[in-house]
N, C-alpha and C. Protein backbone atom coordinates (compact mmCIF):
# COMPACT_ATOMS: atom_id res chain seq x y z
N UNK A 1 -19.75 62.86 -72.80
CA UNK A 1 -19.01 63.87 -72.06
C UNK A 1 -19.01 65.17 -72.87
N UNK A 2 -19.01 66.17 -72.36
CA UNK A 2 -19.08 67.58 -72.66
C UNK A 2 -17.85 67.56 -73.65
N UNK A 3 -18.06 68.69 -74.80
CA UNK A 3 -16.47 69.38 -75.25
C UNK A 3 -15.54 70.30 -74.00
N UNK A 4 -14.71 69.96 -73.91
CA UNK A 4 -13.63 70.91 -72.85
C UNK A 4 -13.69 72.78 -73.08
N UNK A 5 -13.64 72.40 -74.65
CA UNK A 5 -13.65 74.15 -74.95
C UNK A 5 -15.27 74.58 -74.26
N UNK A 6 -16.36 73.59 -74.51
CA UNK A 6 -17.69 74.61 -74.34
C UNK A 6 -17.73 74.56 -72.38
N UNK A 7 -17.04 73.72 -71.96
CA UNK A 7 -16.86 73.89 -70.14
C UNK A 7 -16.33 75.07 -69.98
N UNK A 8 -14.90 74.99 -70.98
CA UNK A 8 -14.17 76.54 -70.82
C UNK A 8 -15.21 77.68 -71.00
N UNK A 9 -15.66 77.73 -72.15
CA UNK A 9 -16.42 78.56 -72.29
C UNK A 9 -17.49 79.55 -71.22
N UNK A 10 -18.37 77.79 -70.75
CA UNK A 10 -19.20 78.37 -69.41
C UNK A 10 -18.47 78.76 -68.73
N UNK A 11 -17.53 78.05 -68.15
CA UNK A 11 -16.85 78.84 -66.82
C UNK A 11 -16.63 80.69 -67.03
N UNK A 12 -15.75 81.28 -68.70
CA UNK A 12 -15.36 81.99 -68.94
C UNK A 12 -16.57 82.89 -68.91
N UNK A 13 -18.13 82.91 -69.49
CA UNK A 13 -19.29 83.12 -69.32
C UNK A 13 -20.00 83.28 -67.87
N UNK A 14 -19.76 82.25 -67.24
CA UNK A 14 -20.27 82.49 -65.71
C UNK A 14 -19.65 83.32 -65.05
N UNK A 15 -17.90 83.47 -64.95
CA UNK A 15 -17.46 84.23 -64.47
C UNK A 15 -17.92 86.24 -65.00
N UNK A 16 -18.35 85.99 -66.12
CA UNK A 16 -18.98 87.54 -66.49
C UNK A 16 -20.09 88.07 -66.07
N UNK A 17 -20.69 86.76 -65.24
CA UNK A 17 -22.06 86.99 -64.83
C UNK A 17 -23.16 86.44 -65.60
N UNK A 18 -22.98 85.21 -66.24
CA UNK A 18 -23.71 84.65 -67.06
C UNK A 18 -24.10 83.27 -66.13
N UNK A 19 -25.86 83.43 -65.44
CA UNK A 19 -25.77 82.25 -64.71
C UNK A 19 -26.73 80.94 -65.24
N UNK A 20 -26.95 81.26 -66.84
CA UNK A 20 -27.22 80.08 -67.03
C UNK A 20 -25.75 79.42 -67.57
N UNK A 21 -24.83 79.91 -67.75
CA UNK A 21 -23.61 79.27 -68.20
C UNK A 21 -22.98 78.64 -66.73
N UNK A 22 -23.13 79.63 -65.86
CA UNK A 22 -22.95 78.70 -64.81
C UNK A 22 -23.23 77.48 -64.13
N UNK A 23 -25.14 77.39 -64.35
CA UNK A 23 -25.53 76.12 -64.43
C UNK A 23 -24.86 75.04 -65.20
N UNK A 24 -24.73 75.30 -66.52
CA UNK A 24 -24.15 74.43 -66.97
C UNK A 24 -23.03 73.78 -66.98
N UNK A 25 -21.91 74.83 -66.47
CA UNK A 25 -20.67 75.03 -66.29
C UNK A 25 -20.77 73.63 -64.96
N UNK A 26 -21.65 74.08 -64.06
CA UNK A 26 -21.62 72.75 -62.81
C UNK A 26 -22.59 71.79 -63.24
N UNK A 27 -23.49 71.20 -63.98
CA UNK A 27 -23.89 70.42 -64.78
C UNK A 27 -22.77 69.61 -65.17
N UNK A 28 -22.14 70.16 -66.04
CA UNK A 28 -21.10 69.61 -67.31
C UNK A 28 -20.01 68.83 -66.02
N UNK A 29 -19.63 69.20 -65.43
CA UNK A 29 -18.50 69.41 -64.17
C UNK A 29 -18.64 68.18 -63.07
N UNK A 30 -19.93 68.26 -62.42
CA UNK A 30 -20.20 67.90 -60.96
C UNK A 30 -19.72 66.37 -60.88
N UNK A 31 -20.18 65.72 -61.85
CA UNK A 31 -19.61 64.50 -61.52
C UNK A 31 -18.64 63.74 -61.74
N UNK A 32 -17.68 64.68 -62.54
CA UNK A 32 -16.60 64.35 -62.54
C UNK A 32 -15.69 64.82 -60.93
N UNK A 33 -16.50 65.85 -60.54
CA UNK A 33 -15.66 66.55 -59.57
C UNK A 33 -16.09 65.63 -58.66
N UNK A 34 -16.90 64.94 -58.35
CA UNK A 34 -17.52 64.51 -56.82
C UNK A 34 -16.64 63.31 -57.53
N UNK A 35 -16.82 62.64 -58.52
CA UNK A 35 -15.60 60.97 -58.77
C UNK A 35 -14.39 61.56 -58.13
N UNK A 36 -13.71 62.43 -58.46
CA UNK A 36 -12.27 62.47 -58.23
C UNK A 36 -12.27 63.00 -56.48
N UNK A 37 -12.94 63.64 -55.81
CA UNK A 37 -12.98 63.82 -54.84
C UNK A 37 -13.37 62.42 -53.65
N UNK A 38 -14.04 61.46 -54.79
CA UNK A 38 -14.54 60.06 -53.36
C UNK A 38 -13.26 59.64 -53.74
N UNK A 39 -12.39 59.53 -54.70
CA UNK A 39 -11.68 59.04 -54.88
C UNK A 39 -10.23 59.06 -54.01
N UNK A 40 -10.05 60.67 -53.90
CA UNK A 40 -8.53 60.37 -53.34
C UNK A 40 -9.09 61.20 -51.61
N UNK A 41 -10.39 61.57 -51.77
CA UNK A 41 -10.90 61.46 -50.01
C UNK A 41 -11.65 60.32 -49.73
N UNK A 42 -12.87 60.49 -49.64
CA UNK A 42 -13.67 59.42 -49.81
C UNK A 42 -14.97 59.55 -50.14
N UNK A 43 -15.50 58.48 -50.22
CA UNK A 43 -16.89 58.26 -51.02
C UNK A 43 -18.13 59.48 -50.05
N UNK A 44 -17.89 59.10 -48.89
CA UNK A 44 -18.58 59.69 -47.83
C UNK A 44 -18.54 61.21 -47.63
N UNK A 45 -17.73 61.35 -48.04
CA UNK A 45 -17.32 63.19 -47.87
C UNK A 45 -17.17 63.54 -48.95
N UNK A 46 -17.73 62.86 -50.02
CA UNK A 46 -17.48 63.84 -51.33
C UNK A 46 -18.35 64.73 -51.93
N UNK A 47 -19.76 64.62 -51.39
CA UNK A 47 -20.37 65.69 -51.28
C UNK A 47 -20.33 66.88 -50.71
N UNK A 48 -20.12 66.40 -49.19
CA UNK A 48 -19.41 68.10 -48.87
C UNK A 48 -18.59 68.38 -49.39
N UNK A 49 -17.28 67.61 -49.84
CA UNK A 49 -15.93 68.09 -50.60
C UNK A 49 -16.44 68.87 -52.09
N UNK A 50 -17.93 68.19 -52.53
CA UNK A 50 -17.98 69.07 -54.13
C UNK A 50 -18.33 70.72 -53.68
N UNK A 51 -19.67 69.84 -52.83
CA UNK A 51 -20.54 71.77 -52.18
C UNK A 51 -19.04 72.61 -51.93
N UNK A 52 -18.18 72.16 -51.16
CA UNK A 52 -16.89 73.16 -50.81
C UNK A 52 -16.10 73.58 -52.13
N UNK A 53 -16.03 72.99 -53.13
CA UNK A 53 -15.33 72.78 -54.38
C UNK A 53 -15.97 73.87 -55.25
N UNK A 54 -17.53 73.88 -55.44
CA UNK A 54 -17.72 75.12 -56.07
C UNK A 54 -18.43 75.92 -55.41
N UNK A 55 -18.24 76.39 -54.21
CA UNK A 55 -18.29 77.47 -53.34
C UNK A 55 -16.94 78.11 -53.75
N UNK A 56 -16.29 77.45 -53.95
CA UNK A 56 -14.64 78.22 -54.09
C UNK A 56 -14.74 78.14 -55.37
N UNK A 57 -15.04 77.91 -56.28
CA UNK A 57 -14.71 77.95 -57.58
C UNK A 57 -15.79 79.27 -58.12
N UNK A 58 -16.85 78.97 -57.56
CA UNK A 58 -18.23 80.73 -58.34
C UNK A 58 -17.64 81.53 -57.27
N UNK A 59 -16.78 81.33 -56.27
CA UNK A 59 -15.87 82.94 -55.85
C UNK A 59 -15.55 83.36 -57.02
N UNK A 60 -14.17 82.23 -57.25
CA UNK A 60 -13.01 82.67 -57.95
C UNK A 60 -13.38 82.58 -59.70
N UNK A 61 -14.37 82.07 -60.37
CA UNK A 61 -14.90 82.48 -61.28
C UNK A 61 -14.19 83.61 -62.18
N UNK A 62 -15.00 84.64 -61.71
CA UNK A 62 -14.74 86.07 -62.56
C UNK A 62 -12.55 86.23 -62.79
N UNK A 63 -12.52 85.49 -61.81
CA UNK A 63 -10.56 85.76 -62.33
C UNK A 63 -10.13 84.84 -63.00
N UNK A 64 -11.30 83.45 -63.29
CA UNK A 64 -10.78 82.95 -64.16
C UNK A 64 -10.60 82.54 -65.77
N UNK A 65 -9.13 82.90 -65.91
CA UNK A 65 -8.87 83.82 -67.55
C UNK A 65 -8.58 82.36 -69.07
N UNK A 66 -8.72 80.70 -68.12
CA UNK A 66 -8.81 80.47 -69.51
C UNK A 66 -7.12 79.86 -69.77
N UNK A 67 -6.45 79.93 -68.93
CA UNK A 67 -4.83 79.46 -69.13
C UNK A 67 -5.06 77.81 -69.37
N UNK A 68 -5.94 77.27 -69.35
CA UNK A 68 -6.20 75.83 -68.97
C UNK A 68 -7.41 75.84 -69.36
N UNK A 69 -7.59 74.24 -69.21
CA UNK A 69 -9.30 73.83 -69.23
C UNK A 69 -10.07 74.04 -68.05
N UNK A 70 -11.29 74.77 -67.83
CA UNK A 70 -12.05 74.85 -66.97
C UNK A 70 -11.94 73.41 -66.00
N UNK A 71 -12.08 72.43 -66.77
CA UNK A 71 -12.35 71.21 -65.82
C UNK A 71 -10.93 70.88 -64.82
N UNK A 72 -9.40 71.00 -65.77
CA UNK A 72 -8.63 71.25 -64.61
C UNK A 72 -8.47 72.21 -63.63
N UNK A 73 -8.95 73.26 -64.14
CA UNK A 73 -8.80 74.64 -63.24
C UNK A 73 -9.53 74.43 -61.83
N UNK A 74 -10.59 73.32 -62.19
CA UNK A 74 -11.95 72.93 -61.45
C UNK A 74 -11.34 71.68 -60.03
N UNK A 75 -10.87 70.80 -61.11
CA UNK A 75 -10.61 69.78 -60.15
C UNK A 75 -8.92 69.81 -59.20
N UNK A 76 -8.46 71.37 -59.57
CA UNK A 76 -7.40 71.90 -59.04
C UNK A 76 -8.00 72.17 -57.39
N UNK A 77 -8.82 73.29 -57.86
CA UNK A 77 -9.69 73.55 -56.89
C UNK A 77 -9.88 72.67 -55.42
N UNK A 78 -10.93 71.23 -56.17
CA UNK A 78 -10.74 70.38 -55.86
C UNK A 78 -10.14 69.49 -54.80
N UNK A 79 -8.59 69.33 -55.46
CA UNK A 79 -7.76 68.96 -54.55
C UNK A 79 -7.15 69.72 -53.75
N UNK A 80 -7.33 71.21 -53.81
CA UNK A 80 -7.27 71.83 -52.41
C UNK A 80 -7.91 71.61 -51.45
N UNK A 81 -9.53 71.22 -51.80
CA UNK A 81 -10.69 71.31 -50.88
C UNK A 81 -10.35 70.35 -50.23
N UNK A 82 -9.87 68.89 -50.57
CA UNK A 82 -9.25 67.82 -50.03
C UNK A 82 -8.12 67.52 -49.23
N UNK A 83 -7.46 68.65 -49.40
CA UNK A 83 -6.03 68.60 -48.73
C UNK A 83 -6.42 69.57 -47.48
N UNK A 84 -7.23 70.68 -48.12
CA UNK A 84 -7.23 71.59 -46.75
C UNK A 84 -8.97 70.56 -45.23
N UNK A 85 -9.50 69.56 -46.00
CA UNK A 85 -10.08 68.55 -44.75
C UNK A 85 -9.09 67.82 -44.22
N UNK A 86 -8.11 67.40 -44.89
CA UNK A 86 -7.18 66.21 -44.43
C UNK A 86 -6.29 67.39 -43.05
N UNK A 87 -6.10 68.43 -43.63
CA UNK A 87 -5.56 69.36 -42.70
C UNK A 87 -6.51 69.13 -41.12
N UNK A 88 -7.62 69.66 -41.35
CA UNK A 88 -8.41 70.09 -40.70
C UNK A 88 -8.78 68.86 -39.46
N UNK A 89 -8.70 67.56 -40.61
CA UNK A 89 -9.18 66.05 -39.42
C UNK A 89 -8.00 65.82 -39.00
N UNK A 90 -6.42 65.89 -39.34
CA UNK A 90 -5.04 66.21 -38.39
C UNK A 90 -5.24 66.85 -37.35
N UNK A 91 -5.83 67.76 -37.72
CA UNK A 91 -5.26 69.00 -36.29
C UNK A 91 -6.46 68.46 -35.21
N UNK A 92 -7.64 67.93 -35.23
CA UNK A 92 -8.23 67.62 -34.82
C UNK A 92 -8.24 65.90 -33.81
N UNK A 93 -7.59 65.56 -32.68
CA UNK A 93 -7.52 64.12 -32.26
C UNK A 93 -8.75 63.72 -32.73
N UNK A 94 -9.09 61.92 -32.60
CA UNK A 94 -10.07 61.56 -33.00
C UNK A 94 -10.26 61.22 -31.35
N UNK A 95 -11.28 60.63 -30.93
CA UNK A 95 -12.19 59.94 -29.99
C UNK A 95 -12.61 58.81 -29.58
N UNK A 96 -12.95 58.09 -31.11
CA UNK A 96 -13.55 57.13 -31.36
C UNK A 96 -12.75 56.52 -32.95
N UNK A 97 -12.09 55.50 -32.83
CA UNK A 97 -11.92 54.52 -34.37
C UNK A 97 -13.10 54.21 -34.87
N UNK A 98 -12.80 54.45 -36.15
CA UNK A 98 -14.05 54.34 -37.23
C UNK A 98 -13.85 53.04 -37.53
N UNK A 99 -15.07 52.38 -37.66
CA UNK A 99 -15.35 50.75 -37.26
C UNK A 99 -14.51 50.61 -39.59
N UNK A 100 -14.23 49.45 -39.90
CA UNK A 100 -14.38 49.05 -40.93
C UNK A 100 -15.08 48.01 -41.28
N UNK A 101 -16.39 49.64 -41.83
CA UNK A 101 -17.63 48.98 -42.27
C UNK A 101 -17.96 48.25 -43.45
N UNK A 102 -16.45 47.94 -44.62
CA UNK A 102 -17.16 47.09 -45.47
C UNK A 102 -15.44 46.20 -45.52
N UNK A 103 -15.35 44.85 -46.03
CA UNK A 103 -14.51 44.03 -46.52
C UNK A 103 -14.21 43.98 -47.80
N UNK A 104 -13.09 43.56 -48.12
CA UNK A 104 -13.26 43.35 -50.23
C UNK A 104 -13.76 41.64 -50.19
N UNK A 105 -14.70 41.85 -50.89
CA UNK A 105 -15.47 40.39 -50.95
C UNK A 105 -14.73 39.64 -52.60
N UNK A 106 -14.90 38.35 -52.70
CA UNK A 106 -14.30 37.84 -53.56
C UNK A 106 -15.63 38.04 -54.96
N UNK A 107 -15.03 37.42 -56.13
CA UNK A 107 -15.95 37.90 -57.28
C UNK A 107 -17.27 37.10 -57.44
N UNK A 108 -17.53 36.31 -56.68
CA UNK A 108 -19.03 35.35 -56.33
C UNK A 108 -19.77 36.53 -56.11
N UNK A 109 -19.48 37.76 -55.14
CA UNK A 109 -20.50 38.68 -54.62
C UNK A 109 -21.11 39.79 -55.85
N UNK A 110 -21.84 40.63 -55.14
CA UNK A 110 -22.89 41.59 -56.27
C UNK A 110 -21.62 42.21 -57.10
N UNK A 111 -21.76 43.41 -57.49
CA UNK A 111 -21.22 43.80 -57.97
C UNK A 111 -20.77 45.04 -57.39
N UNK A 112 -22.29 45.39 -56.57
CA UNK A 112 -21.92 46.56 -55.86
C UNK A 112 -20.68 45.92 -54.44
N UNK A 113 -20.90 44.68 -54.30
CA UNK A 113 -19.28 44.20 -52.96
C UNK A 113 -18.10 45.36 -53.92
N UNK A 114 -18.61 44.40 -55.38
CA UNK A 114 -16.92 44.42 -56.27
C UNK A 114 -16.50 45.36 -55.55
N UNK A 115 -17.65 47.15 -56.42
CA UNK A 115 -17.13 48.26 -56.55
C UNK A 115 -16.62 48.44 -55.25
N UNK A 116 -17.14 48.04 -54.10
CA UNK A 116 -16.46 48.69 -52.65
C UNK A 116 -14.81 48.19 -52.51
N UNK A 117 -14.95 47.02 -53.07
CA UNK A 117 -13.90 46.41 -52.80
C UNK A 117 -12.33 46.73 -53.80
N UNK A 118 -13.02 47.68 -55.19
CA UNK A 118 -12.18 48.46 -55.93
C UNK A 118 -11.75 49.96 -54.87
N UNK A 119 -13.17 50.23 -54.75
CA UNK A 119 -12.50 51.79 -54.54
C UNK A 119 -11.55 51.73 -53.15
N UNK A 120 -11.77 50.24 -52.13
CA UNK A 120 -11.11 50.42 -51.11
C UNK A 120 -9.65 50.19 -51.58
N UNK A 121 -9.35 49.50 -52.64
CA UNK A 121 -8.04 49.30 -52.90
C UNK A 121 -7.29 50.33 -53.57
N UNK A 122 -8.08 51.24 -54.61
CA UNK A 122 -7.67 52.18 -54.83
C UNK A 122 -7.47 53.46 -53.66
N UNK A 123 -8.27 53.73 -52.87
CA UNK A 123 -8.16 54.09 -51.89
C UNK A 123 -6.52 54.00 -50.70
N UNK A 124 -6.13 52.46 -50.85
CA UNK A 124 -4.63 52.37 -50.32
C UNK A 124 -3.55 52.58 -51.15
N UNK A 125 -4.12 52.86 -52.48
CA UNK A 125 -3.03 53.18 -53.06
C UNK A 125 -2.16 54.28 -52.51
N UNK A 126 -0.72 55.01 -52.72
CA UNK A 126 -0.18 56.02 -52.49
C UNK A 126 -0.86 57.39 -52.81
N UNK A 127 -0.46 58.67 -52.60
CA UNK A 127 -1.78 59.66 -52.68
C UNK A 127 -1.38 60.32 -54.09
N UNK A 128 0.37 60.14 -54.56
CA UNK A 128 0.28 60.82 -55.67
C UNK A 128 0.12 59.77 -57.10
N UNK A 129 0.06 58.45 -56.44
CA UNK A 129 -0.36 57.41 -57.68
C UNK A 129 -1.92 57.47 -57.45
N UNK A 130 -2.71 57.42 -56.84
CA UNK A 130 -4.01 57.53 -56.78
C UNK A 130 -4.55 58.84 -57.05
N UNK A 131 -4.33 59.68 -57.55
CA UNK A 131 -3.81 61.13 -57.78
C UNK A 131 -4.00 60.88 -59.02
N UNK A 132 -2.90 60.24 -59.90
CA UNK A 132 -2.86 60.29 -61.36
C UNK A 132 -3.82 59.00 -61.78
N UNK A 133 -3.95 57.78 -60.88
CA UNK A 133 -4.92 57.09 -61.79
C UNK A 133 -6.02 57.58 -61.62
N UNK A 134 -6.74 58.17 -60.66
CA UNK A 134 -8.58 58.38 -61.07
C UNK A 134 -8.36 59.31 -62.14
N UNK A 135 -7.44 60.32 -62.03
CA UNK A 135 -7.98 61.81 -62.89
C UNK A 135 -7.88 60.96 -64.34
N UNK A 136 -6.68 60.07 -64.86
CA UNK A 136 -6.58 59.30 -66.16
C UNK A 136 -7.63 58.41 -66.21
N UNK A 137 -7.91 57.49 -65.35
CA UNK A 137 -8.29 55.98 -65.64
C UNK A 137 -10.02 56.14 -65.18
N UNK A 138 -10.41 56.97 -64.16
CA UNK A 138 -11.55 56.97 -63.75
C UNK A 138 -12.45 58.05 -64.53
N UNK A 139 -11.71 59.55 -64.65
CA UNK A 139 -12.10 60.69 -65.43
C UNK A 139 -11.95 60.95 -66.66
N UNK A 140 -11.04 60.00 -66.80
CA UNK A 140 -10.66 60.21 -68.26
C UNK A 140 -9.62 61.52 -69.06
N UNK A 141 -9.38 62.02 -68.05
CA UNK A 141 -8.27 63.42 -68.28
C UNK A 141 -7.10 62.71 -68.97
N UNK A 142 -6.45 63.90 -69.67
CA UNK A 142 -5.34 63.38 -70.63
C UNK A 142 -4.27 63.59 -69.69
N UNK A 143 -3.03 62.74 -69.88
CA UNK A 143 -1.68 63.17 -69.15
C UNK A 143 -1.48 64.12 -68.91
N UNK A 144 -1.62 65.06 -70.25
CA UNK A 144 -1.62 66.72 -70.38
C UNK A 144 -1.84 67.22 -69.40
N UNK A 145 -3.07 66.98 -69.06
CA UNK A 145 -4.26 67.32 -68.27
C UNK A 145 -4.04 67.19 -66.96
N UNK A 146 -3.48 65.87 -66.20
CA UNK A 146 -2.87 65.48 -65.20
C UNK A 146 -1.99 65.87 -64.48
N UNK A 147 -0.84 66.19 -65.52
CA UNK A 147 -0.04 66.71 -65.39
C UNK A 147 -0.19 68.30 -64.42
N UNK A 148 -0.70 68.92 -65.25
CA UNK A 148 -1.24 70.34 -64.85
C UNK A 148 -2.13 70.24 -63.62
N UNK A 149 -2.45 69.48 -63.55
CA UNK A 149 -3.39 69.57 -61.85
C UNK A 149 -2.36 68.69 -61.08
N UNK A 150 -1.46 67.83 -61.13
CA UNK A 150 -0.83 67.14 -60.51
C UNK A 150 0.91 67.98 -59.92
N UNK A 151 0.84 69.06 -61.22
CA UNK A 151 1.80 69.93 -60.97
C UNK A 151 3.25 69.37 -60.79
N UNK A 152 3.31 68.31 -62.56
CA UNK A 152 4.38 67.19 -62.80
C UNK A 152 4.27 67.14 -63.84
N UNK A 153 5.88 66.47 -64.34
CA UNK A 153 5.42 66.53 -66.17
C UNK A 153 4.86 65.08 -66.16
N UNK A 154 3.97 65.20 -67.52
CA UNK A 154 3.40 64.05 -68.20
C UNK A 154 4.27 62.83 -67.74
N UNK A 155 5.71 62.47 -67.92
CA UNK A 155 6.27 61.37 -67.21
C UNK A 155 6.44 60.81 -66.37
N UNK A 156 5.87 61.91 -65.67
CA UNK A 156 5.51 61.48 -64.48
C UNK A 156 4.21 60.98 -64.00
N UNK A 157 3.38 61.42 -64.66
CA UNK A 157 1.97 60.97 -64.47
C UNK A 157 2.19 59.79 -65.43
N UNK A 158 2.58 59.17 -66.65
CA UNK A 158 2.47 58.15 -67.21
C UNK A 158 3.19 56.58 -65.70
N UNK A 159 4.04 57.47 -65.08
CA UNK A 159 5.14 56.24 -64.52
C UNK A 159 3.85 56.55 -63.25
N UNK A 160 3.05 57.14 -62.60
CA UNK A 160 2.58 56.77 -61.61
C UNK A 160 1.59 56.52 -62.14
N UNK A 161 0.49 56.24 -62.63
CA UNK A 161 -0.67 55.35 -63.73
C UNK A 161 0.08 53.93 -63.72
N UNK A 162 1.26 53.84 -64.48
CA UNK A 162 1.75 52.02 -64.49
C UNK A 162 2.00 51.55 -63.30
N UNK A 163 2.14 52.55 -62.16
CA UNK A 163 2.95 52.08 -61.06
C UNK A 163 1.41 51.33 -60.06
N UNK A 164 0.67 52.12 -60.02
CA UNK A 164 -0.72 52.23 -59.61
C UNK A 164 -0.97 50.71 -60.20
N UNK A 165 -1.31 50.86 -61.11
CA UNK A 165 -1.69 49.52 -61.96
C UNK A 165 -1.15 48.23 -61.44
N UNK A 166 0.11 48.34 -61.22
CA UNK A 166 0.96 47.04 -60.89
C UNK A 166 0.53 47.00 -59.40
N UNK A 167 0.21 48.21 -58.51
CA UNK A 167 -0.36 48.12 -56.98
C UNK A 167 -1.48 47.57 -56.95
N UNK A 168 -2.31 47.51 -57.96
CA UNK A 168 -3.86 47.50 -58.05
C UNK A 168 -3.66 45.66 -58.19
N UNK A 169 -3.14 45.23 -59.28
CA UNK A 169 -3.38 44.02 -59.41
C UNK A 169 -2.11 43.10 -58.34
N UNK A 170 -1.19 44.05 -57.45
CA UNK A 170 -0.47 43.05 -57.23
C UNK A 170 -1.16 42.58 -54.97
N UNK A 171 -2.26 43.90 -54.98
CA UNK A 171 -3.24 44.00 -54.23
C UNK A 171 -4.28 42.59 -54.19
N UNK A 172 -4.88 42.47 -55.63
CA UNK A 172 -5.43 42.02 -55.92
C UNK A 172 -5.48 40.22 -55.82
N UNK A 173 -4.24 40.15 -56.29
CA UNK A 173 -3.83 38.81 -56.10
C UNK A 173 -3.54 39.00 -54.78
N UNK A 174 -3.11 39.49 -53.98
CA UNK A 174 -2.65 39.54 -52.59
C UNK A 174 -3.88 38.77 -51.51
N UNK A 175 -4.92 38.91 -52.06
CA UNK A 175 -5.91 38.91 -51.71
C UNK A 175 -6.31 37.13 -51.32
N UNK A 176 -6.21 36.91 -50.21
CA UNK A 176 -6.46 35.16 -49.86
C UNK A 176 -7.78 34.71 -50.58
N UNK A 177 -7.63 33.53 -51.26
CA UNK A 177 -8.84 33.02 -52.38
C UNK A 177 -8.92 34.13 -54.32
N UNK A 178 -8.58 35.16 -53.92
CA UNK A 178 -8.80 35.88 -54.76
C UNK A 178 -7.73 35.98 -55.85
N UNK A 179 -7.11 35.88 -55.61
CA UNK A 179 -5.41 35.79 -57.23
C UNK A 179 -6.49 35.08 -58.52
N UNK A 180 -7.50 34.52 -58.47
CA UNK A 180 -7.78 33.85 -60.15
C UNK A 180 -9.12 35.35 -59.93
N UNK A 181 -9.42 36.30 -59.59
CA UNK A 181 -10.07 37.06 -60.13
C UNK A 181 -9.47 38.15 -60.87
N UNK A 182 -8.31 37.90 -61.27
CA UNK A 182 -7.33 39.44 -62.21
C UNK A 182 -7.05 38.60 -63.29
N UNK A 183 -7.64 39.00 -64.44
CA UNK A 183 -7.08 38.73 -65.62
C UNK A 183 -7.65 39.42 -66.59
């Protein structure tokens, strides 16, 4: 993983008009931003959610002065881009129910079942515990860090991380045949 200061840096660089710092700046960035975006939207839209993510971010670039780490400033962004689709598929009736195209399969299956069958559970988690576990547990961001994009103190992001956790495995066991796959 990148140093935080040299992300800061690019961003602080790109915004002056420096566009190989910019490359790098979304290099260093992208996949953390597209994880946290399948994460608390979904897997399926997190590409448009990134393309939308730094379309708004090389706007707002040049104003940004550095109060924070580029990467939160980034995945702030982010969870606007996410909140303002969730807006957008509200205001919009649907037509048609979207079929549910995959199951959580038990631990006999590939691995790729597993992962579907993680991210769907993380996925039901609540939006501000699923919120604080990808950015900690999936991205690796510090509480600190969480905090400031979550726009909560650290104790709060520590108590929704444990809370998450206890949803995750109490999901898990919930699960008919499946309770001896958590340990």
């Amino acid at each position: 993983m990148t140093d935080e200061a040299q992300v800061t840096a690019w961003a602080l660089a790109a915004g002056q008009g420096d566009h190989e710092a910019a490359t790098q700046f979304v290099r260093a960035t992208q996949t953390s931003v597209w994880r946290y975006l399948a994460a608390i939207a979904s897997p399926g839209e997190a590409d448009d959610l990134t393309q939308e993510t730094y379309l708004r971010a090389v706007r707002s670039l040049p104003s940004f002065a550095g109060r924070s780490s580029a990467r939160t400033w980034l995945l702030t962004i982010a969870q606007r881009v996410a909140v303002d689709r969730v807006r957008t598929i509200t205001a919009r009736p649907r037509t048609v129910p979207l079929p549910e195209w995959h199951e959580v399969t038990d631990r006999h299956h590939s691995g790729f079942d597993q992962r579907i069958a993680l991210e769907h559970l993380i996925a039901a988690l609540p939006a501000d515990r699923r919120e604080a576990f990808v950015a900690t547990q999936l991205l690796g961001m510090s509480y600190a860090e969480t905090a400031e994009l979550c726009g909560c103190p650290v104790g709060t992001v520590r108590s929704r991380v444990a809370r998450a956790r206890e949803d995750l495995v109490a999901a898990m066991r919930a699960r008919p045949g499946r309770g001896d796959a958590v340990g």
